[in-house]
C-alpha atoms as a PDB file:
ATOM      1  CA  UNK A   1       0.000   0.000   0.000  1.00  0.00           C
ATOM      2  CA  UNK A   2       1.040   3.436  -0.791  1.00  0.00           C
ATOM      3  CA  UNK A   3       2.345   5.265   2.187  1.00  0.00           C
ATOM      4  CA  UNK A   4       1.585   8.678   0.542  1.00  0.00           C
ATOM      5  CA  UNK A   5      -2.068  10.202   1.809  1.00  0.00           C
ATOM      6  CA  UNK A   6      -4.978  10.265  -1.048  1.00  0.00           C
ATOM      7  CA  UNK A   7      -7.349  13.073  -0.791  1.00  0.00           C
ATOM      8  CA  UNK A   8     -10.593  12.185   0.980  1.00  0.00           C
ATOM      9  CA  UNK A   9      -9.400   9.206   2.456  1.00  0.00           C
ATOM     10  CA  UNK A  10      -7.957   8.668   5.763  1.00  0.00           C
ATOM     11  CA  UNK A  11      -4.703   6.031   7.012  1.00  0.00           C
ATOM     12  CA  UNK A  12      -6.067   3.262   7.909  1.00  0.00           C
ATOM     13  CA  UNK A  13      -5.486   2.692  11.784  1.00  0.00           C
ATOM     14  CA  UNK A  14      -3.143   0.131  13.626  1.00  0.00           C
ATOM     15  CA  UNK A  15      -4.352  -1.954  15.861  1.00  0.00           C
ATOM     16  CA  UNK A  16      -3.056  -0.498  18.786  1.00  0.00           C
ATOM     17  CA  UNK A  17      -5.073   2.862  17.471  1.00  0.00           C
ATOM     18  CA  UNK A  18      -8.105   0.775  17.346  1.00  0.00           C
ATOM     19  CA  UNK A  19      -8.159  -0.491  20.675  1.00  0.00           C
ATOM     20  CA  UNK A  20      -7.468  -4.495  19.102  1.00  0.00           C
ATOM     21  CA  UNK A  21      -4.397  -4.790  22.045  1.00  0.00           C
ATOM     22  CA  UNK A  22      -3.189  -4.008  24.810  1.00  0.00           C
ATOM     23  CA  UNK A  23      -7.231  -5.430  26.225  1.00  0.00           C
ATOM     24  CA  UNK A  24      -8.584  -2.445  25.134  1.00  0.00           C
ATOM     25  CA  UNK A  25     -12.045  -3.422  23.055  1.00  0.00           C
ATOM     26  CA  UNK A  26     -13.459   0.026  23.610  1.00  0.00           C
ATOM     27  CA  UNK A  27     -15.465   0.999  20.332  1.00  0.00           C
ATOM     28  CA  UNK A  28     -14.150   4.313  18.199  1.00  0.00           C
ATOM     29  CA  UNK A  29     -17.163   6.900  18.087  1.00  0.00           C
ATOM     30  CA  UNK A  30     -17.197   9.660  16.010  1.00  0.00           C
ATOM     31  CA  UNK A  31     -17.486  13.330  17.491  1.00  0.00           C
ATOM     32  CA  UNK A  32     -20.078  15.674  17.166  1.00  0.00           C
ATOM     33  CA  UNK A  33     -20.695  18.834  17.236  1.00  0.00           C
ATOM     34  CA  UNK A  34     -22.766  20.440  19.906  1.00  0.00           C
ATOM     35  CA  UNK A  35     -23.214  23.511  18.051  1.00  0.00           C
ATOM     36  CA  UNK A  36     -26.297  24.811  16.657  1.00  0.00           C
ATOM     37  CA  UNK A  37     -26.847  24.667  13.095  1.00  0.00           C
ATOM     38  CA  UNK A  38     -27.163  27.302  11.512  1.00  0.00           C
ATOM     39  CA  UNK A  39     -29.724  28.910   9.222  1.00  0.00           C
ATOM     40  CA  UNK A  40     -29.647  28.125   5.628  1.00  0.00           C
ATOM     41  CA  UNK A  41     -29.824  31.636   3.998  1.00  0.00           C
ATOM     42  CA  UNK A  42     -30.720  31.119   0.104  1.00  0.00           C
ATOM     43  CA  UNK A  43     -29.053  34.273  -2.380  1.00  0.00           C
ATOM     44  CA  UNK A  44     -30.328  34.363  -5.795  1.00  0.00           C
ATOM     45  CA  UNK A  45     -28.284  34.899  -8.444  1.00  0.00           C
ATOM     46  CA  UNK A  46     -28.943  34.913 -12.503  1.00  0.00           C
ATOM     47  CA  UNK A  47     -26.353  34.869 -15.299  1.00  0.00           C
ATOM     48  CA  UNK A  48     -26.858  36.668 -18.415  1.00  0.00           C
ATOM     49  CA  UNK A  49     -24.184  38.671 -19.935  1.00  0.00           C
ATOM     50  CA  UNK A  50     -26.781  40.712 -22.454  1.00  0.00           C
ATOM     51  CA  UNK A  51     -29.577  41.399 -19.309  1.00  0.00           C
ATOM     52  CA  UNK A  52     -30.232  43.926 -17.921  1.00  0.00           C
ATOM     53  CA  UNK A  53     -28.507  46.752 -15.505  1.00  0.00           C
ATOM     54  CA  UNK A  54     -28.328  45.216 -11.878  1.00  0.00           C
ATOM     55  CA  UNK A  55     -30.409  47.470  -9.725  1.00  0.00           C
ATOM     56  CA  UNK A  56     -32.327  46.963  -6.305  1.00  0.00           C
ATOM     57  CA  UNK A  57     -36.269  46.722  -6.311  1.00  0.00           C
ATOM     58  CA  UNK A  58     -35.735  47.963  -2.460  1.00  0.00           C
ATOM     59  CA  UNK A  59     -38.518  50.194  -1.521  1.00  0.00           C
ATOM     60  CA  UNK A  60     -37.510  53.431   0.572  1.00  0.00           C
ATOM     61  CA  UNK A  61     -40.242  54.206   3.008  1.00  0.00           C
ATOM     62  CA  UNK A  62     -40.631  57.883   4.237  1.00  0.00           C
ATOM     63  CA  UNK A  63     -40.052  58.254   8.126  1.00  0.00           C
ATOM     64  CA  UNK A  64     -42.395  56.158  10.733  1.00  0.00           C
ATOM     65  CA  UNK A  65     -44.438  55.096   7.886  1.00  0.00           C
ATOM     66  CA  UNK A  66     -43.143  51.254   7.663  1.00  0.00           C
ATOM     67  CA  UNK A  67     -44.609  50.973  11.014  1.00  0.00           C
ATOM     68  CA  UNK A  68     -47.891  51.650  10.273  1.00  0.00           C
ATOM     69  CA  UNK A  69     -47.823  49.403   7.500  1.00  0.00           C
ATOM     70  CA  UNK A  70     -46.166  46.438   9.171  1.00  0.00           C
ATOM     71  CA  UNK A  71     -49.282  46.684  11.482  1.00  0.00           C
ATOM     72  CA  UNK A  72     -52.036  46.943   8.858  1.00  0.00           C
ATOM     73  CA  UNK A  73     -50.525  43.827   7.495  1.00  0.00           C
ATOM     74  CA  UNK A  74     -50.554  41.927  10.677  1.00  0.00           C
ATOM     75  CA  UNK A  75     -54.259  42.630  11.011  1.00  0.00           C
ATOM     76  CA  UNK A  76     -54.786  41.207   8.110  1.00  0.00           C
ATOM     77  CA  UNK A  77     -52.581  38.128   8.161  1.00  0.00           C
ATOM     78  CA  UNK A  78     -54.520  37.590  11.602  1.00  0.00           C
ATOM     79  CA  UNK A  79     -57.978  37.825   9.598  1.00  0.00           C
ATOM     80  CA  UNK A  80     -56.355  35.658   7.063  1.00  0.00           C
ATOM     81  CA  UNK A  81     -55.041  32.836   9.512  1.00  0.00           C
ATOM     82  CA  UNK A  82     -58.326  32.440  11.405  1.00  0.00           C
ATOM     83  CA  UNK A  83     -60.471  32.567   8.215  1.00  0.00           C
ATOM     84  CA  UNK A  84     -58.414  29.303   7.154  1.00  0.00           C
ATOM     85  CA  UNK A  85     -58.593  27.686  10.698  1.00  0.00           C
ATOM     86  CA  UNK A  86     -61.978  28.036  11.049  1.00  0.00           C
ATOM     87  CA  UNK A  87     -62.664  26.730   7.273  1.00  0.00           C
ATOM     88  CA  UNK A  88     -60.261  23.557   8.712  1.00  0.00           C
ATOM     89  CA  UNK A  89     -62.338  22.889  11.814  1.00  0.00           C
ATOM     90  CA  UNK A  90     -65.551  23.375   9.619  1.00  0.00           C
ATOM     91  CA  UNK A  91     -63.729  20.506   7.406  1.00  0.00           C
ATOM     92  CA  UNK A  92     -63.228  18.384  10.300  1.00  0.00           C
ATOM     93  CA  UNK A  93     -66.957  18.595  12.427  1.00  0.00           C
ATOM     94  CA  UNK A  94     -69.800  15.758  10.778  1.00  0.00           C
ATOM     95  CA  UNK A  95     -72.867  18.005  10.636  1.00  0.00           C
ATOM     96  CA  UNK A  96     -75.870  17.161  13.401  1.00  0.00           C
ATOM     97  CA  UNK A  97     -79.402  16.878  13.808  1.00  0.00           C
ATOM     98  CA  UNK A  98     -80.944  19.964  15.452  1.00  0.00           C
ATOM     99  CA  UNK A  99     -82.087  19.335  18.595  1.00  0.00           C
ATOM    100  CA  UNK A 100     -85.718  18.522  19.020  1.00  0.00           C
ATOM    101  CA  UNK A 101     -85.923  20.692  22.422  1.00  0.00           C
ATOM    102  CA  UNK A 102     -85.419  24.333  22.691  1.00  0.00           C
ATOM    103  CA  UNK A 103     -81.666  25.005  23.834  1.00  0.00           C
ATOM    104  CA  UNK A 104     -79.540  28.582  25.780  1.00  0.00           C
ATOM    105  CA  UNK A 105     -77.489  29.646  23.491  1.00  0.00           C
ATOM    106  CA  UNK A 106     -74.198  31.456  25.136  1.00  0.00           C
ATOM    107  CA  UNK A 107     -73.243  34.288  23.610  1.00  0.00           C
ATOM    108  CA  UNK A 108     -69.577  33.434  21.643  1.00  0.00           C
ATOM    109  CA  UNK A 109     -66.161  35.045  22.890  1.00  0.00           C
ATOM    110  CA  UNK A 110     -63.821  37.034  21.241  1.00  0.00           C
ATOM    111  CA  UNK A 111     -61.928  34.700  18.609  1.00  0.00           C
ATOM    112  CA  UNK A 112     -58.564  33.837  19.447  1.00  0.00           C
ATOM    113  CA  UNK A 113     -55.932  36.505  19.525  1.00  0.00           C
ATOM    114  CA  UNK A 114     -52.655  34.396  17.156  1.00  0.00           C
ATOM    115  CA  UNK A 115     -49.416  34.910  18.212  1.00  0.00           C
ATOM    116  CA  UNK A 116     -46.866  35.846  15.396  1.00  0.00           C
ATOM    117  CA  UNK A 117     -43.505  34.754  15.450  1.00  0.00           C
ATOM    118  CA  UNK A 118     -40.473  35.356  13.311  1.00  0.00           C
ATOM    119  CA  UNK A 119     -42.219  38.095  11.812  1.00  0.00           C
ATOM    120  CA  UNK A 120     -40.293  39.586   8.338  1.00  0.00           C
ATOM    121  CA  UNK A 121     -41.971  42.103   5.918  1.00  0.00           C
ATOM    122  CA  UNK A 122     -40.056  43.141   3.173  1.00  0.00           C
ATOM    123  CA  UNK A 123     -41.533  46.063   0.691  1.00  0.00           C
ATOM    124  CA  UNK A 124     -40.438  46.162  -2.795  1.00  0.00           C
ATOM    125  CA  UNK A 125     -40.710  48.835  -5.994  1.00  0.00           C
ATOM    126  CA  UNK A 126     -40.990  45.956  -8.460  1.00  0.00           C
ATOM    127  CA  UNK A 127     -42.569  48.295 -11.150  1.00  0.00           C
ATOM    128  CA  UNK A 128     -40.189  51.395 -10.937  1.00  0.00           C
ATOM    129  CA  UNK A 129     -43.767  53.507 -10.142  1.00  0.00           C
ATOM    130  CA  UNK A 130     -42.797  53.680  -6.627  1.00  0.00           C
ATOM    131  CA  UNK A 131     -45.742  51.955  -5.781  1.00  0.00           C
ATOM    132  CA  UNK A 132     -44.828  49.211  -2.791  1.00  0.00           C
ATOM    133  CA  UNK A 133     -45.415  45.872  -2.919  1.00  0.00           C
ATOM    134  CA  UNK A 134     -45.459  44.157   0.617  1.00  0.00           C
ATOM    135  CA  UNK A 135     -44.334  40.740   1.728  1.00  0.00           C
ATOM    136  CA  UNK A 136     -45.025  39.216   5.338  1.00  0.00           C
ATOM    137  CA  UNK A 137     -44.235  36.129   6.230  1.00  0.00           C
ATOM    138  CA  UNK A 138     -44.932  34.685   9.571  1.00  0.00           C
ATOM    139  CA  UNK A 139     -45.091  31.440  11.974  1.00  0.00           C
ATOM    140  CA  UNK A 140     -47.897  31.346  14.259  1.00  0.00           C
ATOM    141  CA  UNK A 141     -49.898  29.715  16.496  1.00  0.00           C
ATOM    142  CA  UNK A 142     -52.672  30.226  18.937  1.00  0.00           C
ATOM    143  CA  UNK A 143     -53.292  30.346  22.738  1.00  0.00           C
ATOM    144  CA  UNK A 144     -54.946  27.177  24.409  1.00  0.00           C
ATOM    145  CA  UNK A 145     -58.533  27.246  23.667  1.00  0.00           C
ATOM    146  CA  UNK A 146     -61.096  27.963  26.311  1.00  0.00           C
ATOM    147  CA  UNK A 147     -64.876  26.398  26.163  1.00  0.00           C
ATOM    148  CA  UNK A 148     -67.316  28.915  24.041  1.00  0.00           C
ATOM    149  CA  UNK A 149     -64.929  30.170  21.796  1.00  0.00           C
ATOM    150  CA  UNK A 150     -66.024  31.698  18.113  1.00  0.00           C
ATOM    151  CA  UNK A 151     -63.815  29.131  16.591  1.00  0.00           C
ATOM    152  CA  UNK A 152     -63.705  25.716  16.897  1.00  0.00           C
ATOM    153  CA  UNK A 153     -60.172  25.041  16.663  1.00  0.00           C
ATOM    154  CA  UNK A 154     -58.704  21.542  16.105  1.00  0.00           C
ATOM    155  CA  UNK A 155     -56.981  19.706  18.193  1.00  0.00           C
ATOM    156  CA  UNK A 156     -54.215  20.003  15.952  1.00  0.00           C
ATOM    157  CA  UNK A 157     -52.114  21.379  14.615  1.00  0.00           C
ATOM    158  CA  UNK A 158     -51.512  24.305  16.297  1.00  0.00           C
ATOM    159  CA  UNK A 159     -48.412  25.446  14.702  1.00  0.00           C
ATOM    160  CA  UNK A 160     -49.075  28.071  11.179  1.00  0.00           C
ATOM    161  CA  UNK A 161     -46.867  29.509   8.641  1.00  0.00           C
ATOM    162  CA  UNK A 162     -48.516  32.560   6.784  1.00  0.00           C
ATOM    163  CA  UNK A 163     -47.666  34.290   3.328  1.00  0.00           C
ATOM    164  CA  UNK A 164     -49.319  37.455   2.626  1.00  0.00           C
ATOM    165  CA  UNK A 165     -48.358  39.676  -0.239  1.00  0.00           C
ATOM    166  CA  UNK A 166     -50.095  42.981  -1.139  1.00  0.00           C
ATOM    167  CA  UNK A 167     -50.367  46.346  -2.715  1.00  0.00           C
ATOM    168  CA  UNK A 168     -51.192  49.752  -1.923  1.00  0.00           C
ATOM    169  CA  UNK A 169     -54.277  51.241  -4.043  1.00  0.00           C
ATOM    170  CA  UNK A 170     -54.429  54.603  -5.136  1.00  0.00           C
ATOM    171  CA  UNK A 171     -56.303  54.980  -1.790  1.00  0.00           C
ATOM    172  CA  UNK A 172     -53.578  54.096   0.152  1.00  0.00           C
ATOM    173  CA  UNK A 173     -55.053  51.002   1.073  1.00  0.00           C
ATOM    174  CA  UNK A 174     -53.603  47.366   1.347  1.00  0.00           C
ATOM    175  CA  UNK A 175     -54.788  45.259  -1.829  1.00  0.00           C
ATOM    176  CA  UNK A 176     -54.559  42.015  -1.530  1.00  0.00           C
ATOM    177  CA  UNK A 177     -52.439  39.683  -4.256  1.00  0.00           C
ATOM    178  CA  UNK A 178     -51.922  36.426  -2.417  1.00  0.00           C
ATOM    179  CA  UNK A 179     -52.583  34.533   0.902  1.00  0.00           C
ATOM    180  CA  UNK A 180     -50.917  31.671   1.791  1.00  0.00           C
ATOM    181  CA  UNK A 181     -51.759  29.480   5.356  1.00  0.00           C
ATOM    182  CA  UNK A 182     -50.655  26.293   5.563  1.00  0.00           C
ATOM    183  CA  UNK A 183     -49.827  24.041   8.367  1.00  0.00           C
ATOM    184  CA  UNK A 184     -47.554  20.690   8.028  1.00  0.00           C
ATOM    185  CA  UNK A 185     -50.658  18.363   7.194  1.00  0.00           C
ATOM    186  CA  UNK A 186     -52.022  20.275   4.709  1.00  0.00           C
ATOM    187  CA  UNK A 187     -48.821  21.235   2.215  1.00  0.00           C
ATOM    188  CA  UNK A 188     -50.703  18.955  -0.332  1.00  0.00           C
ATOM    189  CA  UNK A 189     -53.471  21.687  -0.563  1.00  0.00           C
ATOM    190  CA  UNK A 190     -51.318  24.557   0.859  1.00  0.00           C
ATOM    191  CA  UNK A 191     -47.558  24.707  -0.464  1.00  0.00           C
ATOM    192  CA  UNK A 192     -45.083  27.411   2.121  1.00  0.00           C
ATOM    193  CA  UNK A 193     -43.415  29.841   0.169  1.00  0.00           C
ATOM    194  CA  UNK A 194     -40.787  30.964   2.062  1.00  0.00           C
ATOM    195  CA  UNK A 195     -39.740  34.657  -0.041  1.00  0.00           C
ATOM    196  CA  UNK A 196     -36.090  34.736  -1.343  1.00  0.00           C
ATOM    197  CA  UNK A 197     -35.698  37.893  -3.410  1.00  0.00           C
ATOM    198  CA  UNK A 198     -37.024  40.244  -6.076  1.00  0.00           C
ATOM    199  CA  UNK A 199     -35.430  39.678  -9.356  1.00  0.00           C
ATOM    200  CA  UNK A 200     -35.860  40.679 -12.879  1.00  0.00           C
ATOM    201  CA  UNK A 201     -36.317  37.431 -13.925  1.00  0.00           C
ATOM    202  CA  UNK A 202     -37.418  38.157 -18.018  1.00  0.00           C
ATOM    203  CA  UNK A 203     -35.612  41.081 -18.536  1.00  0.00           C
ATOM    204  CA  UNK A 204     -38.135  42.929 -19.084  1.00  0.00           C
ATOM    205  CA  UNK A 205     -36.612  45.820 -16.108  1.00  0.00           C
ATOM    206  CA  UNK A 206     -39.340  44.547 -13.939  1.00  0.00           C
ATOM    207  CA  UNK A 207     -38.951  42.652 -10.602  1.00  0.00           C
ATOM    208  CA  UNK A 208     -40.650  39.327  -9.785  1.00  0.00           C
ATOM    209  CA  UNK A 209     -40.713  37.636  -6.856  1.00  0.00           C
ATOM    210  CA  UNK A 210     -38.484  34.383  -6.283  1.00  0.00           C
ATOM    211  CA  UNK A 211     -40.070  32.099  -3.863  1.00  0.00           C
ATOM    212  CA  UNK A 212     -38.178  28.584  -1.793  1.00  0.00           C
ATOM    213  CA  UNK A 213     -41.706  26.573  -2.115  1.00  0.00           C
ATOM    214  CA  UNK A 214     -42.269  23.237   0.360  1.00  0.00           C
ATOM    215  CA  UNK A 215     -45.022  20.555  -0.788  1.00  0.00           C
ATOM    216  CA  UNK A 216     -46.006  16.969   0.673  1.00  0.00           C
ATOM    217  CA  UNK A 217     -43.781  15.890  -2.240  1.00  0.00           C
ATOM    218  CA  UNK A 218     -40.359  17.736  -2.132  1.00  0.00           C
ATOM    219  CA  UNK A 219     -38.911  21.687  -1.854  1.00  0.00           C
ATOM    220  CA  UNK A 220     -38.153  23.370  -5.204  1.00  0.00           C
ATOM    221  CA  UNK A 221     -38.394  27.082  -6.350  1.00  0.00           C
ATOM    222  CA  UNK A 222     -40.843  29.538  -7.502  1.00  0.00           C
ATOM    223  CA  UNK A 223     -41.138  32.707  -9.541  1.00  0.00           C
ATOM    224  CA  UNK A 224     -44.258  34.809  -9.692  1.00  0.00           C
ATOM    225  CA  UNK A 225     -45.194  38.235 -10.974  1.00  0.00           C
ATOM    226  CA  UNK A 226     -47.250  40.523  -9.284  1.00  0.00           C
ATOM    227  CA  UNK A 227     -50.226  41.763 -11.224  1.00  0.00           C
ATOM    228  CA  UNK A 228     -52.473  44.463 -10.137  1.00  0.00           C
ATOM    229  CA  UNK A 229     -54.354  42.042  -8.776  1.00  0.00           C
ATOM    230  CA  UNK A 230     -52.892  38.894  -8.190  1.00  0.00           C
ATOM    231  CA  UNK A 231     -49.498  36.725  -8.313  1.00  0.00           C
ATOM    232  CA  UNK A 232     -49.191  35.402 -11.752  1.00  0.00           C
ATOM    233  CA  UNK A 233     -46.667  31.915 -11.517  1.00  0.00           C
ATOM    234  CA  UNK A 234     -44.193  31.867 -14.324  1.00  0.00           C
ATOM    235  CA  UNK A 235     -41.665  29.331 -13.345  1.00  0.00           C
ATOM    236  CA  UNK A 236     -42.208  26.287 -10.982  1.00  0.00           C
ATOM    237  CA  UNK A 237     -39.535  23.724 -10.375  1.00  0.00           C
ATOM    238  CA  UNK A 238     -42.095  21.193  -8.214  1.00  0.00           C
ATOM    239  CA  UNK A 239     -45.088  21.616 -10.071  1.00  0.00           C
ATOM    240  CA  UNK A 240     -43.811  22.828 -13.770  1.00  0.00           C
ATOM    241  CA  UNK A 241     -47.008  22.223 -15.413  1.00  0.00           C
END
């Protein structure tokens, strides 16, 4: 055997090194690492020597303004996420025979508050109008239920993640162009879209929006162009047709 080392392969160890003498039969275990992993951050990046001129489809709010927005669109992802539990748990409940006696109704609490976590909104000028187009993506979940409530929340699952893109109209007012709830038994009917960048994917000096998407089936990518009303898909890696 060679005595020189070959790249990507180890020495092969002596018996002493192995523990075989010296009544040593203790077993060789790998280490691993105790620290965390950390998070995968996807870049996109597109290669065309006759596109376009590079520029950012950042959007630049004016002063204190973001904040009111990033609130508008958590009141609406909110409205969003319990319109699609409550359309689940309406899934889930076998309809009943009315009752043949007269029964109290009690009057129904205040739906469930969600809680929002790892909150990111990202505004883009996609169009050059300096119109912005607003991304918010969210995991959620709710409180433990209490008897009475307005919903009738499953028993699981309990754990949400939320896409919610919009516009502003000429009102100043959000416009919706796509909701997205999904939960991790219903990605068949649901994909996540987990937002990566705007890029000018055509050339056309317009952004689009380049999506990470996560089915039942397997993770691929997405590119869709926002309409004035709606996300239009032009590229799908999981679903191409």
């Amino acid at each position: 055997m060679p005595d020189y080392e070959v790249p990507g392969y180890g020495k092969p160890k002596s018996g002493k090194d192995l523990g075989s003498s010296g009544g040593d039969n203790s077993t060789v275990k790998p280490s691993v690492s105790s620290a965390p992993m950390e998070p995968v951050e996807l870049v996109p990046a597109i290669s065309d020597a006759d596109g376009p001129e590079l520029r950012s489809f950042a959007y630049e709010w004016d002063q204190g303004a973001e904040d009111d927005r990033r609130k508008q669109m958590l009141d609406l992802a909110k409205a969003q996420l319990l319109a699609y539990i409550d359309a689940r748990a309406k899934g889930q409940i076998p309809a009943k025979a009315a009752p043949s006696h007269p029964t109290v109704r009690k009057p129904a609490s205040k739906a469930p508050v969600p809680v929002f976590e790892n909150v990111q909104m990202r505004t883009f000028d996609l169009w050059g109008s300096n119109q912005p187009v607003l991304v918010l993506s969210a995991d959620a979940h709710l409180p433990p239920p209490t008897s009475g409530g307005a919903i009738d929340v499953p028993a699981a699952p309990r754990q949400y993640k939320i896409m919610l893109v919009t516009r502003t109209d000429i009102y100043g007012n959000l416009h919706k162009l796509y909701s997205g709830v999904t939960d991790r038994f219903h990605l068949d009917v649901n994909p996540q879209l987990d937002l990566i960048d705007a890029v000018d994917a055509d050339g056309d000096g317009r952004g689009e929006l380049l999506f990470h998407k996560i089915t039942d089936t397997g993770n691929g990518y997405a590119i869709y162009k926002a309409t004035a009303d709606t996300l239009w898909k032009m590229f799908d890696t999981v679903n191409p047709d």
